[in-house]
N, C-alpha and C. Protein backbone atom coordinates (compact mmCIF):
# COMPACT_ATOMS: atom_id res chain seq x y z
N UNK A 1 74.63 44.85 44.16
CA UNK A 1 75.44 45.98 44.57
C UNK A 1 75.77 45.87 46.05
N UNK A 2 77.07 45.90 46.28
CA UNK A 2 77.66 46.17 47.86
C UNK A 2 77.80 47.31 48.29
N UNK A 3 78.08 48.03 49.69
CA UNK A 3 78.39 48.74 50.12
C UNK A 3 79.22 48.68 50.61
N UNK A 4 80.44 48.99 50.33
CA UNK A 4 81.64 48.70 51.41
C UNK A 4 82.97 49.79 51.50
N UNK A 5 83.67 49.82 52.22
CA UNK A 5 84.70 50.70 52.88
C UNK A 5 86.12 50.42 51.87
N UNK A 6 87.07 51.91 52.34
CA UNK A 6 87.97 51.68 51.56
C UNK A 6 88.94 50.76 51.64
N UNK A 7 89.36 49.97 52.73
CA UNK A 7 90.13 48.92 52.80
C UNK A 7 89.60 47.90 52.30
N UNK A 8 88.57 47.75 52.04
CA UNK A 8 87.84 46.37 51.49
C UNK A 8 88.14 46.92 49.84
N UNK A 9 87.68 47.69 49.46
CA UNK A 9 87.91 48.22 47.87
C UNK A 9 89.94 48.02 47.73
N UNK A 10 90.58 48.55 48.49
CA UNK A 10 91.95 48.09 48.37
C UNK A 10 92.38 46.70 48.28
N UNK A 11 91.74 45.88 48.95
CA UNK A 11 91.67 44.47 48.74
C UNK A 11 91.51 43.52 47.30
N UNK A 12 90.82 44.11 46.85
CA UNK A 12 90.42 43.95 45.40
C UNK A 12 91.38 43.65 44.31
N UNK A 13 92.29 44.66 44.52
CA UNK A 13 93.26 44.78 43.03
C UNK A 13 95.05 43.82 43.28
N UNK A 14 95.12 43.66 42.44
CA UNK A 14 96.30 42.87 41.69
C UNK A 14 97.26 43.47 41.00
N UNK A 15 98.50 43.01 40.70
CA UNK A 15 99.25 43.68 40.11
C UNK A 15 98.70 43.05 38.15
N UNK A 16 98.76 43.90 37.42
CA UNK A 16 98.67 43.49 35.84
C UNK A 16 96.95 44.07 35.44
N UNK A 17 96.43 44.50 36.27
CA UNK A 17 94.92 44.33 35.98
C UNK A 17 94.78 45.62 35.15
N UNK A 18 93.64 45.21 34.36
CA UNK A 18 93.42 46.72 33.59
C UNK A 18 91.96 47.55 34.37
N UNK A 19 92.24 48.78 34.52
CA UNK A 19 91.57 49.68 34.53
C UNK A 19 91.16 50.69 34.34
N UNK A 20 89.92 51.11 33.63
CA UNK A 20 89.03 52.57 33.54
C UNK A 20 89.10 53.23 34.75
N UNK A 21 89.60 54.85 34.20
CA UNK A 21 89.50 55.98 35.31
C UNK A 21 88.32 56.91 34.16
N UNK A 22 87.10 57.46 34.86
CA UNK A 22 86.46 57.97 34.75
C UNK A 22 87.56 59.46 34.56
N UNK A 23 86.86 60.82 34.10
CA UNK A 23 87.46 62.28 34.27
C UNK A 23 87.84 62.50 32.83
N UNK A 24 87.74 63.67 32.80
CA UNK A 24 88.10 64.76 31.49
C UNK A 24 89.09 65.90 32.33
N UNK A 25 90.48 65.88 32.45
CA UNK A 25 91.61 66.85 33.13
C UNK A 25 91.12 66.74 34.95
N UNK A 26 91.34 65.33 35.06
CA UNK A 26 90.74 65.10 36.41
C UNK A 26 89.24 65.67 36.77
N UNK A 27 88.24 66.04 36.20
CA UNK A 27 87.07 66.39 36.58
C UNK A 27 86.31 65.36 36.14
N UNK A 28 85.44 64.57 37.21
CA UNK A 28 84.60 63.66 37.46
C UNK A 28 85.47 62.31 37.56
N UNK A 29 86.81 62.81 38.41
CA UNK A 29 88.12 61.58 38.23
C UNK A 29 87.66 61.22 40.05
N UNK A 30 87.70 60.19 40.40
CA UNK A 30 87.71 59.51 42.09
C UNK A 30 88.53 59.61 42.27
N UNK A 31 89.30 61.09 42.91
CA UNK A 31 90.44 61.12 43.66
C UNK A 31 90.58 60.25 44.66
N UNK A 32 89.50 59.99 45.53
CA UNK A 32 89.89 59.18 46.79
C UNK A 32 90.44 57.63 46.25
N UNK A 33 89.48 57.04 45.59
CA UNK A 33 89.77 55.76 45.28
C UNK A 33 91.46 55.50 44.42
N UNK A 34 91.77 56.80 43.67
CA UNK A 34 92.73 56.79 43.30
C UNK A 34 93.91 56.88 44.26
N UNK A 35 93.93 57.45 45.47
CA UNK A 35 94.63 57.43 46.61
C UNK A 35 94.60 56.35 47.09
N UNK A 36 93.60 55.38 47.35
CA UNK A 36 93.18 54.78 47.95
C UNK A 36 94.74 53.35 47.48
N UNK A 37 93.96 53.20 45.45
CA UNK A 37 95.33 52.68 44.86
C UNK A 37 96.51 53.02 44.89
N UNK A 38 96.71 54.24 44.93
CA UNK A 38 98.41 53.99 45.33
C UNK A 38 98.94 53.68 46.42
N UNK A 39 97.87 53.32 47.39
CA UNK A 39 98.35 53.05 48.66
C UNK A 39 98.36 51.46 48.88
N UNK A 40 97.89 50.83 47.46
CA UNK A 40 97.85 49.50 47.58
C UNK A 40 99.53 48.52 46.94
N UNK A 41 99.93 49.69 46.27
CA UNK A 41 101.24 49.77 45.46
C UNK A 41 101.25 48.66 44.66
N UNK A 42 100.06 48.34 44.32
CA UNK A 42 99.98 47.54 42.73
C UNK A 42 100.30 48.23 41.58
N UNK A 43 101.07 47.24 40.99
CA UNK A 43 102.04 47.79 39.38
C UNK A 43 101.25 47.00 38.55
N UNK A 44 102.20 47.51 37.27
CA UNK A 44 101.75 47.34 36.01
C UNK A 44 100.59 46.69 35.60
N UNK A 45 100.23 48.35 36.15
CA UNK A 45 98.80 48.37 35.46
C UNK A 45 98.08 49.07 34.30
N UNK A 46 97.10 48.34 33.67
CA UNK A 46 96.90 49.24 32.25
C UNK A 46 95.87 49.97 32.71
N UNK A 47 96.07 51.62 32.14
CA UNK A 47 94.79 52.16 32.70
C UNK A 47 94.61 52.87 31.50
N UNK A 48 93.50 52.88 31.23
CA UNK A 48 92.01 53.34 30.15
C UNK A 48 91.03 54.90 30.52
N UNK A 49 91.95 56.05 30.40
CA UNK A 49 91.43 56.92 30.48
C UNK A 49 91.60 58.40 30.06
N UNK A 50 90.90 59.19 29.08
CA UNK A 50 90.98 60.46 28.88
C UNK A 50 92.55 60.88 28.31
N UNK A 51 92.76 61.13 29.90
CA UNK A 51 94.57 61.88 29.68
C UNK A 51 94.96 61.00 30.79
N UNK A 52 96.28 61.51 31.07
CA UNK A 52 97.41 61.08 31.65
C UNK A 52 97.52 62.22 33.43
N UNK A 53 95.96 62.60 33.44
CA UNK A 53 95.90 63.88 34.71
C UNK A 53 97.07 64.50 34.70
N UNK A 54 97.60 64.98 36.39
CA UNK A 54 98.28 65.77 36.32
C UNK A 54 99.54 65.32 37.29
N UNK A 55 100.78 65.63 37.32
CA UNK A 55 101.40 64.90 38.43
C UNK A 55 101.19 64.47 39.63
N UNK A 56 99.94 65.42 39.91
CA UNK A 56 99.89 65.16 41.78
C UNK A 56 98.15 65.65 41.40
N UNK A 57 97.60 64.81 40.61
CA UNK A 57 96.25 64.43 40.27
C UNK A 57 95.75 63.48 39.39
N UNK A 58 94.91 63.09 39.82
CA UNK A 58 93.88 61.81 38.83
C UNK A 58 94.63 60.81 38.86
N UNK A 59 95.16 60.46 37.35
CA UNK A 59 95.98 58.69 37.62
C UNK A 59 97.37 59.51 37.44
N UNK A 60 97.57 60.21 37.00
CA UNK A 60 99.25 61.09 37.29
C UNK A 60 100.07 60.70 38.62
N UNK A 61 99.05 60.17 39.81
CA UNK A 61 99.28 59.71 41.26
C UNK A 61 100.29 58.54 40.53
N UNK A 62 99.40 57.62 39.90
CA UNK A 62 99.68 56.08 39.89
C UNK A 62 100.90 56.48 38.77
N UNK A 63 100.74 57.29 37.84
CA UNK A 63 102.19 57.08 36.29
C UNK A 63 103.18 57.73 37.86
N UNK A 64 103.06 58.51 38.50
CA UNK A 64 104.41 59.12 39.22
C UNK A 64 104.71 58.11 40.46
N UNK A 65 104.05 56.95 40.72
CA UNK A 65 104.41 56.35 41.77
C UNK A 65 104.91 54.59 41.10
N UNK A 66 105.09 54.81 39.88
CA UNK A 66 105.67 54.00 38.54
C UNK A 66 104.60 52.48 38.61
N UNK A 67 103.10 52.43 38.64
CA UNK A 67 102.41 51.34 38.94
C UNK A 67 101.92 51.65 38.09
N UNK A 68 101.51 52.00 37.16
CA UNK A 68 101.28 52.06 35.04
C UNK A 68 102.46 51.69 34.34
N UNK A 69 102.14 50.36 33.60
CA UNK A 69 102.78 50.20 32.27
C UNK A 69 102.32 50.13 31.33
N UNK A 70 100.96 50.58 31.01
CA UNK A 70 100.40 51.18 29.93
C UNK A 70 99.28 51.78 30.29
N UNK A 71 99.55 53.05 28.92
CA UNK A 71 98.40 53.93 29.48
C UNK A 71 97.93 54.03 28.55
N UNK A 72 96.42 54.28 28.40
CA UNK A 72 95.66 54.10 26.85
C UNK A 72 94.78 55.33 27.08
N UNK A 73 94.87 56.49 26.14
CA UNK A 73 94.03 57.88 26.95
C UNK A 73 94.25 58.36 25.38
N UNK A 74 93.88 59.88 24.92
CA UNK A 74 93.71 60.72 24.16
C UNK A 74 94.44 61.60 24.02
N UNK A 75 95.29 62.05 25.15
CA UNK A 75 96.31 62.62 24.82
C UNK A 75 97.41 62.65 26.58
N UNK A 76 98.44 62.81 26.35
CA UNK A 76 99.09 63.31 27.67
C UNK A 76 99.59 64.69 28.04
N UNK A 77 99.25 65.53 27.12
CA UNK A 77 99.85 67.13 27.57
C UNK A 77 99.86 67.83 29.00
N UNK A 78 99.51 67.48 29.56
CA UNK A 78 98.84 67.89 30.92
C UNK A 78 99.72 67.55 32.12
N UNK A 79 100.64 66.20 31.61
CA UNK A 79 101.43 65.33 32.63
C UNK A 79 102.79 65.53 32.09
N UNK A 80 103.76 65.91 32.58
CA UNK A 80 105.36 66.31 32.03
C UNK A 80 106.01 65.08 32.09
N UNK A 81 104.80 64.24 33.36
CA UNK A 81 105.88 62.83 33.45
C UNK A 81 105.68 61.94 32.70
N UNK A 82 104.90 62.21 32.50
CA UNK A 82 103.91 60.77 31.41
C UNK A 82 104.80 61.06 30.22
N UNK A 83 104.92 62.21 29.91
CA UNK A 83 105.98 62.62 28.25
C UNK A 83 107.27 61.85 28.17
N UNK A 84 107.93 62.01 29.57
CA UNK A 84 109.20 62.20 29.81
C UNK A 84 109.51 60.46 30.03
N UNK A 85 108.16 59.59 31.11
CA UNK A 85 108.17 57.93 30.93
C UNK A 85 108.31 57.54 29.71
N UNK A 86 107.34 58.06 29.06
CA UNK A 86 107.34 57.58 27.59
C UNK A 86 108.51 57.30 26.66
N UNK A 87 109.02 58.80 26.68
CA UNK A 87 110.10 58.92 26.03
C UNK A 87 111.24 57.36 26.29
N UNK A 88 111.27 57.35 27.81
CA UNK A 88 112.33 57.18 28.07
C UNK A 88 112.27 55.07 27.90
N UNK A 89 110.63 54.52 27.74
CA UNK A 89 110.67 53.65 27.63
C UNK A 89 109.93 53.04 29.01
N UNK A 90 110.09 54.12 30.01
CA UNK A 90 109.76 53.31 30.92
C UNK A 90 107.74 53.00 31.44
N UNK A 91 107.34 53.91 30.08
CA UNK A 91 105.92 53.68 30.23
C UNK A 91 105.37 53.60 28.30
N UNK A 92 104.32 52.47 28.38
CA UNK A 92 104.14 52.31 27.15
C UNK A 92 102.66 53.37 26.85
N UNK A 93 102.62 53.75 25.87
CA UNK A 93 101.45 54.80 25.92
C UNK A 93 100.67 54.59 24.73
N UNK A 94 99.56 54.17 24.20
CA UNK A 94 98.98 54.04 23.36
C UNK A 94 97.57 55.29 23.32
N UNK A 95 98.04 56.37 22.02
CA UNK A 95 96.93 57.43 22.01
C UNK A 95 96.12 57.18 21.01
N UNK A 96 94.78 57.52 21.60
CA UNK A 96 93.70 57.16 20.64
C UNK A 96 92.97 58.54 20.61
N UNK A 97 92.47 58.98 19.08
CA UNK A 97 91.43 60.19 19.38
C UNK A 97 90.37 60.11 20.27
N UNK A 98 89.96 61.11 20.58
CA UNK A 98 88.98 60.78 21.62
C UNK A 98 87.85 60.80 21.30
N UNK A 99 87.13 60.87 20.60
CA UNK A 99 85.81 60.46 20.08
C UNK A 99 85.81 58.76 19.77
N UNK A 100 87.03 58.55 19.31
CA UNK A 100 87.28 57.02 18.98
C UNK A 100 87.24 56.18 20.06
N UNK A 101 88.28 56.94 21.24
CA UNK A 101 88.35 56.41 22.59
C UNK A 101 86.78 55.85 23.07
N UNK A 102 86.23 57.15 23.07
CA UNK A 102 84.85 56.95 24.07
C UNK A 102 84.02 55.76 22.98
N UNK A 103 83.83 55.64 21.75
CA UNK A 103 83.31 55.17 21.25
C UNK A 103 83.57 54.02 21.61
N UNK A 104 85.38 53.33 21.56
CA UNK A 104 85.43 51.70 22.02
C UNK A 104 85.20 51.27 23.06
N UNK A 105 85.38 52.53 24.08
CA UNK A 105 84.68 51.95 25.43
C UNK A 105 83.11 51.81 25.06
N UNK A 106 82.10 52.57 24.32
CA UNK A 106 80.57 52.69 24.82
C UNK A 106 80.40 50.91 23.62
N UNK A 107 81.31 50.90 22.82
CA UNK A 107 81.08 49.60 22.29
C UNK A 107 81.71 48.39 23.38
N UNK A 108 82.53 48.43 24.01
CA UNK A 108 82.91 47.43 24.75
C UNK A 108 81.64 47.29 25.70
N UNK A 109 80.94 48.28 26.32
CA UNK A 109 79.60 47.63 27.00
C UNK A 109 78.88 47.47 26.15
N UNK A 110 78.44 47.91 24.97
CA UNK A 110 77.21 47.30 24.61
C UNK A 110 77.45 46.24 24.13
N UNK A 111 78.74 45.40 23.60
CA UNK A 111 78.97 44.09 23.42
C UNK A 111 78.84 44.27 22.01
N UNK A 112 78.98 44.95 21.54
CA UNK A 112 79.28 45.19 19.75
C UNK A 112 80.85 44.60 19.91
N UNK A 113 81.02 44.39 17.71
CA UNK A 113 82.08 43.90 17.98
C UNK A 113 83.35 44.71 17.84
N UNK A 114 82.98 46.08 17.38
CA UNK A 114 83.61 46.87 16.56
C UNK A 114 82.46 47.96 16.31
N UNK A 115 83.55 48.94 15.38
CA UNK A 115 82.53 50.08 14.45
C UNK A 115 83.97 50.40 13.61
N UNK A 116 82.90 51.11 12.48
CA UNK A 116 83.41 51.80 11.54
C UNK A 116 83.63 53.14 11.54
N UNK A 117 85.15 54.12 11.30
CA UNK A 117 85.53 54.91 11.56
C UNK A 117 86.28 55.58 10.70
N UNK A 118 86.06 56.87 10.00
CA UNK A 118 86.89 57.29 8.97
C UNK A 118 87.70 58.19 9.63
N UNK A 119 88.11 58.37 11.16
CA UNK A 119 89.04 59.37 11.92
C UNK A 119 90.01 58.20 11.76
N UNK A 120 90.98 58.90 11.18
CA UNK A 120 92.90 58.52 11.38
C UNK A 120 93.14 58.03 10.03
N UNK A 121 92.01 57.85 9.02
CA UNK A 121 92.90 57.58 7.69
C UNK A 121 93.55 58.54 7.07
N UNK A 122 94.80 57.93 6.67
CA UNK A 122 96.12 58.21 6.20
C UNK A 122 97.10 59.00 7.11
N UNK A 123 96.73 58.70 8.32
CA UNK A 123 97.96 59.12 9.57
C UNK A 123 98.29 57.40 10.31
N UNK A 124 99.26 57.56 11.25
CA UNK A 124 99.47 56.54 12.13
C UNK A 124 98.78 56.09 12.69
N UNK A 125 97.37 56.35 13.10
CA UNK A 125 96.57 55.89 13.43
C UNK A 125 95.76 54.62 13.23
N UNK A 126 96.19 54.72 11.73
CA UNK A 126 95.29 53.56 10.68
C UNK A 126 96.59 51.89 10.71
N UNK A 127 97.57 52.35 11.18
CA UNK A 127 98.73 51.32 11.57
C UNK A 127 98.08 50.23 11.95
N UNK A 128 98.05 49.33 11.37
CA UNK A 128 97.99 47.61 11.89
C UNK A 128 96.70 47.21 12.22
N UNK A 129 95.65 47.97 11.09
CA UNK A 129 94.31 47.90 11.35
C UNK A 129 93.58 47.86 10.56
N UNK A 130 92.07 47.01 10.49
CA UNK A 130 91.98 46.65 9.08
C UNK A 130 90.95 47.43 8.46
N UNK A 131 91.15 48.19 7.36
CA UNK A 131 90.07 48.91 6.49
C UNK A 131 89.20 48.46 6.18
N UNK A 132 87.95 49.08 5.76
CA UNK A 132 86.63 48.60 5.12
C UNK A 132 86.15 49.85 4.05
N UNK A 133 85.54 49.68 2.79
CA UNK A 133 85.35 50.50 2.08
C UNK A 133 83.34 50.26 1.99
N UNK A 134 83.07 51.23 2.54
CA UNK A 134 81.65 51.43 2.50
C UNK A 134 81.47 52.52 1.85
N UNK A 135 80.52 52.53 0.39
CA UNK A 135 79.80 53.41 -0.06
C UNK A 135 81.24 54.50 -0.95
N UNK A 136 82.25 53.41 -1.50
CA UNK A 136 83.04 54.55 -1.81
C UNK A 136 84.13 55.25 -0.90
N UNK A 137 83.77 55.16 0.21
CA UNK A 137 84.74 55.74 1.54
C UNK A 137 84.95 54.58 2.27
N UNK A 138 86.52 55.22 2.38
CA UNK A 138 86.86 54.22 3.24
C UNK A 138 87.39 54.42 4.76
N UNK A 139 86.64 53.24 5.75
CA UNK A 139 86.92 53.30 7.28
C UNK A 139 87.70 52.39 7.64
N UNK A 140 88.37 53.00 9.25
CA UNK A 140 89.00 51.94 9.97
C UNK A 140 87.62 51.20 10.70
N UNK A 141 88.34 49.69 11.18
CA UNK A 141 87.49 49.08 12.22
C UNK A 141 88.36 49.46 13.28
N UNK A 142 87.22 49.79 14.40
CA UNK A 142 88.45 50.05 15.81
C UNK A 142 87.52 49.15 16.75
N UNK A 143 88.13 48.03 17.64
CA UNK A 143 87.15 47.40 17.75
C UNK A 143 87.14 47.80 19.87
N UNK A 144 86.32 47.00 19.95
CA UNK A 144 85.79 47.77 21.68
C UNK A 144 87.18 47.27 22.39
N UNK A 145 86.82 48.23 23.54
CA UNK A 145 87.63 48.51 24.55
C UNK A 145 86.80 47.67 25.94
N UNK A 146 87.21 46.89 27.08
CA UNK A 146 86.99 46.57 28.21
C UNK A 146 87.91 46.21 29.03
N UNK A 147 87.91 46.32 30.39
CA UNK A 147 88.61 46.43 31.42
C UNK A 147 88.18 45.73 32.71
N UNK A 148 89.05 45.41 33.27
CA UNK A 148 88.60 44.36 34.80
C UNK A 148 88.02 45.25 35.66
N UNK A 149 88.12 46.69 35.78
CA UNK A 149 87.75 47.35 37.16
C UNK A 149 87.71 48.79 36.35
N UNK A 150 86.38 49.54 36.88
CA UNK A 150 86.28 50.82 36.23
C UNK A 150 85.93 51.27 38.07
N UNK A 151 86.85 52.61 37.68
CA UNK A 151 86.33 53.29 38.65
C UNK A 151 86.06 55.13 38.63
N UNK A 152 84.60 55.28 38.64
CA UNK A 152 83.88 56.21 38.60
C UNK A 152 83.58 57.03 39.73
N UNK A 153 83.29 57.76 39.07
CA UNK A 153 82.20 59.14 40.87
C UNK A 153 81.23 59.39 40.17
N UNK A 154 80.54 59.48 41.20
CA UNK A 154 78.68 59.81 41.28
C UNK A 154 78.91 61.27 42.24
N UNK A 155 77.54 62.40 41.56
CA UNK A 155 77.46 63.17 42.36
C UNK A 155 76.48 62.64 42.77
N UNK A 156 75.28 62.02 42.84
CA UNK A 156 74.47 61.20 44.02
C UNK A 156 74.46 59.82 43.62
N UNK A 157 74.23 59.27 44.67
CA UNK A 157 74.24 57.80 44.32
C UNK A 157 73.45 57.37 45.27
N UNK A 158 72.38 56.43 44.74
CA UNK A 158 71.09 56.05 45.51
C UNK A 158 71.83 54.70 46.52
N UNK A 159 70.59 54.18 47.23
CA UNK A 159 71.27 52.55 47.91
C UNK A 159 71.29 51.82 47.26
N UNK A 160 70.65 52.15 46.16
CA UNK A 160 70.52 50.73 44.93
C UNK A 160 71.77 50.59 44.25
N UNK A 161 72.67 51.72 43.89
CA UNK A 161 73.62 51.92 43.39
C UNK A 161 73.45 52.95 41.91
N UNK A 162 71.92 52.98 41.91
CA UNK A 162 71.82 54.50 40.62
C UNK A 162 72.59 55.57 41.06
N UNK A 163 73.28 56.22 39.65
CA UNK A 163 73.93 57.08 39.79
C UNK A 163 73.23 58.87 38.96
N UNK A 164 73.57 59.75 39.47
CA UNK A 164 73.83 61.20 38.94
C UNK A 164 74.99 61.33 38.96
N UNK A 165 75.29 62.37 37.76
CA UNK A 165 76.44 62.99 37.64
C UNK A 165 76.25 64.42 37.29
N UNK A 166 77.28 65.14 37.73
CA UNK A 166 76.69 66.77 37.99
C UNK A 166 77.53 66.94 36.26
N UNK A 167 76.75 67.91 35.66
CA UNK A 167 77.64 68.99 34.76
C UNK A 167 78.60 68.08 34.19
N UNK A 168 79.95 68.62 33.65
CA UNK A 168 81.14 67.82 32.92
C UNK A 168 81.64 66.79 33.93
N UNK A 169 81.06 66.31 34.98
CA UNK A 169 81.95 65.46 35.95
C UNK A 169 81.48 64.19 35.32
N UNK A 170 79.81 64.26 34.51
CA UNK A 170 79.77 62.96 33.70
C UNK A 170 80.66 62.25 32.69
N UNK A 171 81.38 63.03 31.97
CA UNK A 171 82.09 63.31 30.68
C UNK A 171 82.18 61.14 30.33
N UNK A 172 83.44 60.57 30.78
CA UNK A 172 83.55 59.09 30.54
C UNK A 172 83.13 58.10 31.21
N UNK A 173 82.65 58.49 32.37
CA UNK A 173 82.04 57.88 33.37
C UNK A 173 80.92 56.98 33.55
N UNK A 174 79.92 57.38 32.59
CA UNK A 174 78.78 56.12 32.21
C UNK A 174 79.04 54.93 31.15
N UNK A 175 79.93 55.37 30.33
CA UNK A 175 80.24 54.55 29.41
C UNK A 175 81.31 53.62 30.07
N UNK A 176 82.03 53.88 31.05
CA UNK A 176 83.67 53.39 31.53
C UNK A 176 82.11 52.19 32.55
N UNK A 177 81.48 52.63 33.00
CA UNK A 177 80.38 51.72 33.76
C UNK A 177 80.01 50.81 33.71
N UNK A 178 79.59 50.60 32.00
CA UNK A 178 79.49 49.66 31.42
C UNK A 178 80.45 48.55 30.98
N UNK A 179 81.56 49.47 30.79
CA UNK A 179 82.25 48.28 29.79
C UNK A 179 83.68 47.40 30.36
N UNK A 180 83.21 47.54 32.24
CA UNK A 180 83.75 46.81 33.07
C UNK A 180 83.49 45.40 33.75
N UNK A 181 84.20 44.38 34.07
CA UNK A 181 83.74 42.96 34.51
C UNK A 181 83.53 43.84 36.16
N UNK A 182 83.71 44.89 36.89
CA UNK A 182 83.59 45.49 37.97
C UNK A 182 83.60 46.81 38.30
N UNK A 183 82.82 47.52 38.51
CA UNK A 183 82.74 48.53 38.76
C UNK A 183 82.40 49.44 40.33
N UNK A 184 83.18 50.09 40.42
CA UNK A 184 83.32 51.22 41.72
C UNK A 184 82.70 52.43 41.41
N UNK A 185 81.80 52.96 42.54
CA UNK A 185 81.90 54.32 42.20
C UNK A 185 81.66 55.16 43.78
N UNK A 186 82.13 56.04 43.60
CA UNK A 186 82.86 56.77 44.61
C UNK A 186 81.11 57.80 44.81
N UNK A 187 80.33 57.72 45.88
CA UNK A 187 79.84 58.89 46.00
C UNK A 187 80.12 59.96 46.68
N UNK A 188 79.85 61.61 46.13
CA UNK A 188 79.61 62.27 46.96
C UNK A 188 78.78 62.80 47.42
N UNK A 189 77.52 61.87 47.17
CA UNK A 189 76.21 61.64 48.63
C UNK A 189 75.56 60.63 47.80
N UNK A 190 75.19 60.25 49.45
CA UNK A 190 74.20 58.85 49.22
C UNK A 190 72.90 59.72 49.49
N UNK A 191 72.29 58.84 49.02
CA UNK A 191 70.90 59.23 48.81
C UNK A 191 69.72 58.04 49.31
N UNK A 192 68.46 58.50 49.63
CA UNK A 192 67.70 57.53 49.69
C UNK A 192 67.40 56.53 48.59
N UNK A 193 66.72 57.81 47.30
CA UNK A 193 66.06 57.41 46.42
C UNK A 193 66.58 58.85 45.23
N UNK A 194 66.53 58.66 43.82
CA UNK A 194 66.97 59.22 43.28
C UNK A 194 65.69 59.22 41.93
N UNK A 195 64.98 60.67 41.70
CA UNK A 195 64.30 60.34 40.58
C UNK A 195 64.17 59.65 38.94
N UNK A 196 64.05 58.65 38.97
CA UNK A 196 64.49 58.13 37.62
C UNK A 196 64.57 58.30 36.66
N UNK A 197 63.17 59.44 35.99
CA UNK A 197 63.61 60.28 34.90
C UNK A 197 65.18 61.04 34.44
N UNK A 198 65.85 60.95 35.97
CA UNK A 198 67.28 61.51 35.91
C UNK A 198 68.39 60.82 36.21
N UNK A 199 68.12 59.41 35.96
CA UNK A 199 69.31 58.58 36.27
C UNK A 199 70.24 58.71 35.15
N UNK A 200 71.29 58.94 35.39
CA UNK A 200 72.67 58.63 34.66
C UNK A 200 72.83 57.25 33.89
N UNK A 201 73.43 56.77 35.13
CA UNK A 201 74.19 55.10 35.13
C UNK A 201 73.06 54.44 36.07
N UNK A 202 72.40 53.54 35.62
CA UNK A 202 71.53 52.61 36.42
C UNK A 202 72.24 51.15 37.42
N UNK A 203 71.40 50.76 38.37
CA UNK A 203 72.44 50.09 39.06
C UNK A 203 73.01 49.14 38.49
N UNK A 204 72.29 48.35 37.84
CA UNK A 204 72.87 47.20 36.90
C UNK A 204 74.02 46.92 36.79
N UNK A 205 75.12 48.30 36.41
CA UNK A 205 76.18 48.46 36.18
C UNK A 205 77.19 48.86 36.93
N UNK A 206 76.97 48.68 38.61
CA UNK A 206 77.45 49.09 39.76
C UNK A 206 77.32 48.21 40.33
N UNK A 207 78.69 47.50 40.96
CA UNK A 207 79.23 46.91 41.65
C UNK A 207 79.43 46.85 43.18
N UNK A 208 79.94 47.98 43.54
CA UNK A 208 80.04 48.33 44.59
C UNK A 208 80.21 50.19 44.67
N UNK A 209 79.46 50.08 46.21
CA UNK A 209 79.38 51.69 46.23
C UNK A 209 80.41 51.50 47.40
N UNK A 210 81.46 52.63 47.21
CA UNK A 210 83.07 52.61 48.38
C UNK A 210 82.21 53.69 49.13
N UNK A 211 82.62 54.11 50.49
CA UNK A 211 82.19 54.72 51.49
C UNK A 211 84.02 54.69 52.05
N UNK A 212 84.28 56.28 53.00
CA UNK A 212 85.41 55.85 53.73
C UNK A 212 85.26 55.06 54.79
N UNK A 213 86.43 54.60 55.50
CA UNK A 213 86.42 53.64 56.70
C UNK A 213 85.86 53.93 57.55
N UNK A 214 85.10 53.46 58.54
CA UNK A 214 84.29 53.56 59.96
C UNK A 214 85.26 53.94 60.76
């Protein structure tokens, strides 16, 4: 685990890369780091999260500053622009239920290859995907989700890089932890030491802890 500043975390990204945004309607979303990216004005990028925030919140920053060309989330109601990209072609949007969602991410870290799922048979959902009949019923396979760069918030975050998360700010955030080749997470406090009976996300799965600039 590193410690390092936001210009060094801006350094990082590429245009095409995929990434996890932590948040449920921007809550437990890294506004800063998300600022941080649009200030890097890397495009088409795939991002892996929840919803589509809000125009002038969460990744709504990045769909309104046109550096998403695909967005992979649970729903977009929340974002007028995200509806209106879509429509128009100029953003590709792939919706997944969200129990399904979180599930391919918590399978993309644990390195499963897949799971079995009876949400979306006989809607569009089940489109271009292959069935399995267990026990009489039949499931989709939906297989895991992973991404080059997840970026999370911690409400404490030790030096080791263990994390807490307060209340609903945990919501996708431990799972998005895992099932990244890199992971960020944004604290809002460092800590010495953090009791372990109450760790969240352990460091293992933390990359680097961002701090603002000196």
């Amino acid at each position: 685990m590193k410690l390092i500043n936001i210009n060094a975390f801006k350094s990082f990204f590429q245009d095409g890369m995929s990434i996890m945004v932590g948040g449920f309607m921007v809550v437990g979303t890294s506004e800063p780091l998300i600022d941080a990216l649009v200030e890097t004005k890397v495009k088409d990028l795939t991002i892996i999260c929840n919803d589509a925030g809000y125009p002038n919140k969460g990744v709504g920053k990045l769909i309104e500053n046109n550096q998403v060309k695909k967005l992979i989330a649970s729903h977009i109601g929340l974002n007028p622009t995200a509806g209106k990209m879509m429509a128009n072609g100029r953003l590709e949007v792939e919706l997944i239920p969200q129990g399904t969602l979180v599930e391919r991410i918590r399978a993309g870290g644990a390195g499963l290859g897949g799971f079995l799922t009876p949400t979306g048979i006989g809607t569009i959902v089940e489109e271009g995907k292959q069935k399995m009949r267990v026990d009489d019923k039949e499931y989709l396979l939906e297989k895991p989700l992973k991404a080059d760069v997840a970026l999370i918030r911690g409400s404490k975050v030790d030096q080791y890089g263990n994390v807490i998360y307060h209340a609903t700010t945990r919501n996708f955030n431990p799972m998005m932890a895992m099932a990244c080749n890199h992971t960020f997470v944004w604290p809002e406090q460092i800590v010495d030491t953090l009791d372990p009976n109450y760790i969240m996300t352990p460091h293992i799965f933390v990359d680097y802890i961002v701090k603002e600039n000196d």
